[in-house]
Protein backbone atom coordinates (compact mmCIF):
# COMPACT_ATOMS: atom_id res chain seq x y z
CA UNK A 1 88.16 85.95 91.60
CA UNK A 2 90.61 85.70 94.84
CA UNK A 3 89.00 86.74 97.76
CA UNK A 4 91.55 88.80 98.42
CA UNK A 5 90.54 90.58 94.82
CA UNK A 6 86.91 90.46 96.17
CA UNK A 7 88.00 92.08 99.12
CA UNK A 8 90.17 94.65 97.41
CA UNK A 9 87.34 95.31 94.83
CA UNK A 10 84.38 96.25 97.30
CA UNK A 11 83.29 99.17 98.53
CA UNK A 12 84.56 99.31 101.80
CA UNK A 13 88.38 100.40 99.65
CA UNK A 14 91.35 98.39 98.65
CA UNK A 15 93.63 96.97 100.86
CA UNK A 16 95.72 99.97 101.42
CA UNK A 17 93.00 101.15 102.93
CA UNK A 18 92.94 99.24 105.97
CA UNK A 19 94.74 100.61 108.98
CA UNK A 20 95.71 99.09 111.78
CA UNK A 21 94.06 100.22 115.64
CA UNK A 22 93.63 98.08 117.89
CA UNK A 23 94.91 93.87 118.47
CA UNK A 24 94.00 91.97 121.37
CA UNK A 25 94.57 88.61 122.60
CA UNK A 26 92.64 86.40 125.00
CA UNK A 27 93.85 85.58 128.34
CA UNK A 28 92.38 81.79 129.01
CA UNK A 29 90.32 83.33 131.77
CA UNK A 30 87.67 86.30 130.17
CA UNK A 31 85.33 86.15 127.52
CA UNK A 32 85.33 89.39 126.89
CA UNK A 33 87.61 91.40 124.77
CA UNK A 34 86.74 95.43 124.77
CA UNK A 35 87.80 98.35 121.90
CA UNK A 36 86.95 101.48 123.24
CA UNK A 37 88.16 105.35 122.67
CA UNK A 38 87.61 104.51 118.36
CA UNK A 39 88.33 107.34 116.81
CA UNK A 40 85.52 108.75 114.55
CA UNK A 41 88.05 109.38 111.32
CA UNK A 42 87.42 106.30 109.33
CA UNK A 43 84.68 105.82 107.06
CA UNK A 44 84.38 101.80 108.28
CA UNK A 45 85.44 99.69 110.56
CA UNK A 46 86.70 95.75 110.23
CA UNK A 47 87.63 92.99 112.94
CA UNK A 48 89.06 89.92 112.35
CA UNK A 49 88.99 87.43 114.61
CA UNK A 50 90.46 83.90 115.36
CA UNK A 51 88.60 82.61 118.41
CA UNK A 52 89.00 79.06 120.54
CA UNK A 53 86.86 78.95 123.39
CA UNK A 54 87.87 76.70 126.43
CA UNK A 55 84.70 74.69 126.55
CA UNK A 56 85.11 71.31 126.99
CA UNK A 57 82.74 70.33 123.81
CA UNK A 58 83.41 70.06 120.18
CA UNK A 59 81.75 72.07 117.47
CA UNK A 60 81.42 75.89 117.95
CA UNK A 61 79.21 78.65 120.00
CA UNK A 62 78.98 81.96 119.10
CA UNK A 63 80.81 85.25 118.72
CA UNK A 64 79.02 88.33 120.09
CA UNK A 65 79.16 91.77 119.32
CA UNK A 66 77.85 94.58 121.80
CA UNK A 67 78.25 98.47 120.91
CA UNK A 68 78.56 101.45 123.56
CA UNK A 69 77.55 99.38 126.14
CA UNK A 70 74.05 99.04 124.77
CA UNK A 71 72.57 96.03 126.74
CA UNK A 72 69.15 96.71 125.76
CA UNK A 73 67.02 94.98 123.11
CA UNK A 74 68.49 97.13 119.78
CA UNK A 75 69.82 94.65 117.90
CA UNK A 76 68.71 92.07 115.31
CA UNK A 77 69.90 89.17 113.73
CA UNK A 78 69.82 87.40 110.59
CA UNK A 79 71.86 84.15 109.90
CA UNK A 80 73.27 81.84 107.07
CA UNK A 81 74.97 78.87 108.05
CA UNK A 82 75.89 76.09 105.70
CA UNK A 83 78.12 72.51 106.35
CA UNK A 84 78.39 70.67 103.59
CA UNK A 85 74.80 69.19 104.23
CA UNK A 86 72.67 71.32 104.57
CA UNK A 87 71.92 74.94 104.92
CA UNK A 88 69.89 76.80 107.80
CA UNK A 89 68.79 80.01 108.82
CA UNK A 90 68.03 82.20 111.57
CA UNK A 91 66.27 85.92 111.97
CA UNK A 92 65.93 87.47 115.71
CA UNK A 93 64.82 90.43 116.53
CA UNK A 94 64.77 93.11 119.66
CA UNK A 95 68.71 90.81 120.59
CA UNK A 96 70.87 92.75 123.92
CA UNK A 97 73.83 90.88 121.62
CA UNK A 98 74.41 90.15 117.51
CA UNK A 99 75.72 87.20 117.02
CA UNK A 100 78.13 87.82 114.53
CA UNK A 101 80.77 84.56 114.03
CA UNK A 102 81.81 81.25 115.43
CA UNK A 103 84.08 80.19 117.72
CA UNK A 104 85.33 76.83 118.12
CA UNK A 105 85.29 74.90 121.23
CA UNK A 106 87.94 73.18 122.91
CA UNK A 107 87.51 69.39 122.28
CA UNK A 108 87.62 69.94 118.58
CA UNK A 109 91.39 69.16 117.05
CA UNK A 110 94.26 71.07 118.46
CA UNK A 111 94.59 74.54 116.42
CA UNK A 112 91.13 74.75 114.78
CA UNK A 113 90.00 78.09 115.59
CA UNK A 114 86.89 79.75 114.86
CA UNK A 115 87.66 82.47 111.92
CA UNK A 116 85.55 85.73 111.40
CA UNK A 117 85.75 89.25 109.42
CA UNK A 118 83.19 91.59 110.65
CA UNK A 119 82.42 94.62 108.70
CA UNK A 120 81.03 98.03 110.34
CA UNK A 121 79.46 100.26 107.72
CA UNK A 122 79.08 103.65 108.24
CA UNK A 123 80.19 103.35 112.05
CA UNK A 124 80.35 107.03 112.50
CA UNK A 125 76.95 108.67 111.04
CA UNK A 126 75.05 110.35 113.63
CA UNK A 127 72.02 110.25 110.90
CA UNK A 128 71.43 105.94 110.71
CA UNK A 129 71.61 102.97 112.39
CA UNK A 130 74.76 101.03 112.07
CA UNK A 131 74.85 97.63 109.88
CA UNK A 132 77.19 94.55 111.02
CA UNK A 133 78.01 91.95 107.94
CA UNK A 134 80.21 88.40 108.89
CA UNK A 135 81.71 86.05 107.12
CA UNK A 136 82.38 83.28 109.52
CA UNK A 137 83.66 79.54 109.86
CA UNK A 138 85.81 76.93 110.68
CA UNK A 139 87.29 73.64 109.49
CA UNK A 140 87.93 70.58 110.99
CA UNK A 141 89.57 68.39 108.01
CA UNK A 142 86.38 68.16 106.15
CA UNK A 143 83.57 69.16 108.83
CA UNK A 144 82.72 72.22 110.42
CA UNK A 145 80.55 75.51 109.15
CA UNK A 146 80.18 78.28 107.44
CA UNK A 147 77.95 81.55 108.05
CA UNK A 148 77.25 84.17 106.70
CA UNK A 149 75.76 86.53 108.89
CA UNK A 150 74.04 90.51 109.75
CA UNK A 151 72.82 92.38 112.03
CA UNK A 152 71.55 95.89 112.88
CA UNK A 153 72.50 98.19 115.79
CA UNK A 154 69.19 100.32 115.75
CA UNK A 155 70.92 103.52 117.21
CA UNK A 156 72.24 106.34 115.42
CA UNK A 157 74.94 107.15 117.87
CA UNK A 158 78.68 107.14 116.31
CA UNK A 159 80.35 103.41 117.83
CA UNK A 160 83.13 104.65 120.13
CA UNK A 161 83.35 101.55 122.04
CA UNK A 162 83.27 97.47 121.08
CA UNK A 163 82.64 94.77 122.88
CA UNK A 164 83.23 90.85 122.50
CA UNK A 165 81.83 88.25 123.93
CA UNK A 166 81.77 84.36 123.92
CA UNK A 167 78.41 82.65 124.64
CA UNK A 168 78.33 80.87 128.02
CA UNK A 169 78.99 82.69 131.53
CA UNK A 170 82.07 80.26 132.28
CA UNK A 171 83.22 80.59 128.75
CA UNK A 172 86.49 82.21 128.15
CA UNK A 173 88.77 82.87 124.86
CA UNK A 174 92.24 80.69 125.13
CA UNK A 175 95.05 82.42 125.06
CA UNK A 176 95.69 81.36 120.91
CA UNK A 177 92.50 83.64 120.26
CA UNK A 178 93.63 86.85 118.36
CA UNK A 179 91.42 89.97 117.97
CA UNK A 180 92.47 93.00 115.32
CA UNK A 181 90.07 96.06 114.89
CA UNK A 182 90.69 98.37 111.79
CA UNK A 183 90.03 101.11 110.07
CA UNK A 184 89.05 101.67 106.68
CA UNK A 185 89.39 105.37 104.92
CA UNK A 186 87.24 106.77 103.21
C-alpha cells in the first residue's frame, strides 16, 4: 500500500482531515522555530518538517521537540535508525528535549534536506501524558538514514505551545527549512 493510503487509512483520519494552522520558515540565523496559542479543537496534531541546518559538516543532527516551555527532565526517548547497513537503537530517559527527526547539515549536496512527520496523539487530554511518533530521514543519492522514532511528554497538561530546536548552540535552520503544524479532527 501507498503511503499516502497508509496515511489515509490510520487512525489519526483521512486526509481530509488534516487542517492547516500554522507554517513557518527558518531565517538562516535561529534554531528555533515556536507554535504557540494551539487551539484545543483537534483531536491530533501533525508537523512536517524539511530541515537544513547551516553546520559546516555532512550527515545530520537532530530535530528537537519541547512542549509548554517544559525544560525540565519529562521527556523520554526511544530511537530506530537504519542506513542501509545496519540498524541501531537508542532509549533515554528523564530528556529536557525529544529528539524527534533529522536534519541535514550543510556540507551534504545542495538541496538534501532533512524530512520528518511528527504525530501528537491525544494533544489535548487533561487525563494522560502526551505521545510523540516520527518518521524521519534523508537521502543523499544512495546514503543517508532513516528513523523511526517516540517519545513521551510525561505531563498531562493540554500542548498549547511548540517548540523546535536544532542541536548545537550556533546551529541555525537555513532559510530553505519549512515548518507546517496541523490539525487533525476528530
Amino acid at each position: 500500500m501507498p503511503i499516502l493510503g497508509i496515511l489515509a487509512s490510520s487512525k489519526l483520519g483521512s486526509l481530509s482531515s488534516f487542517e492547516s494552522i500554522a507554517t513557518a520558515t527558518g531565517t538562516g540565523s535561529s534554531g528555533t522555530i515556536t507554535f504557540s496559542s494551539i487551539s484545543s479543537t483537534y483531536k491530533h496534531l501533525q508537523i512536517r518538517a524539511l530541515a537544513r541546518s547551516t553546520e559546516a559538516a555532512t550527515g545530520f543532527t537532530n530535530l528537537l521537540v519541547q512542549v509548554n516551555g517544559d525544560t525540565a527532565t519529562n521527556y523520554s526517548i526511544h530511537n530506530l535508525i537504519g542506513d542501509g547497513s545496519g540498524v541501531s537503537t537508542v532509549g533515554y530517559a528523564s530528556q529536557s528535549l525529544m529528539e524527534l527527526g533529522a536534519v541535514v547539515r550543510n556540507n551534504e549536496t545542495a538541496n538534501i534536506m532533512g524530512v520528518s512527520i511528527i504525530d501528537i496523539v491525544d494533544y489535548a487530554s487533561t487525563t494522560k501524558n502526551k505521545t510523540f511518533r516520527s518518521f524521519s530521514g534523508w537521502d543523499a543519492n544512495g546514503s543517508g538514514r532513516n528513523l523511526l522514532l517516540s517519545s513521551a511528554w510525561y505531563s498531562t497538561s493540554a500542548i498549547n505551545s511548540l517548540t523546535i530546536k536544532i542541536s548545537g548552540a550556533t546551529n541555525y535552520f537555513t532559510t530553505n527549512s519549512t515548518f507546517a503544524l496541523y490539525g487533525i479532527k476528530g
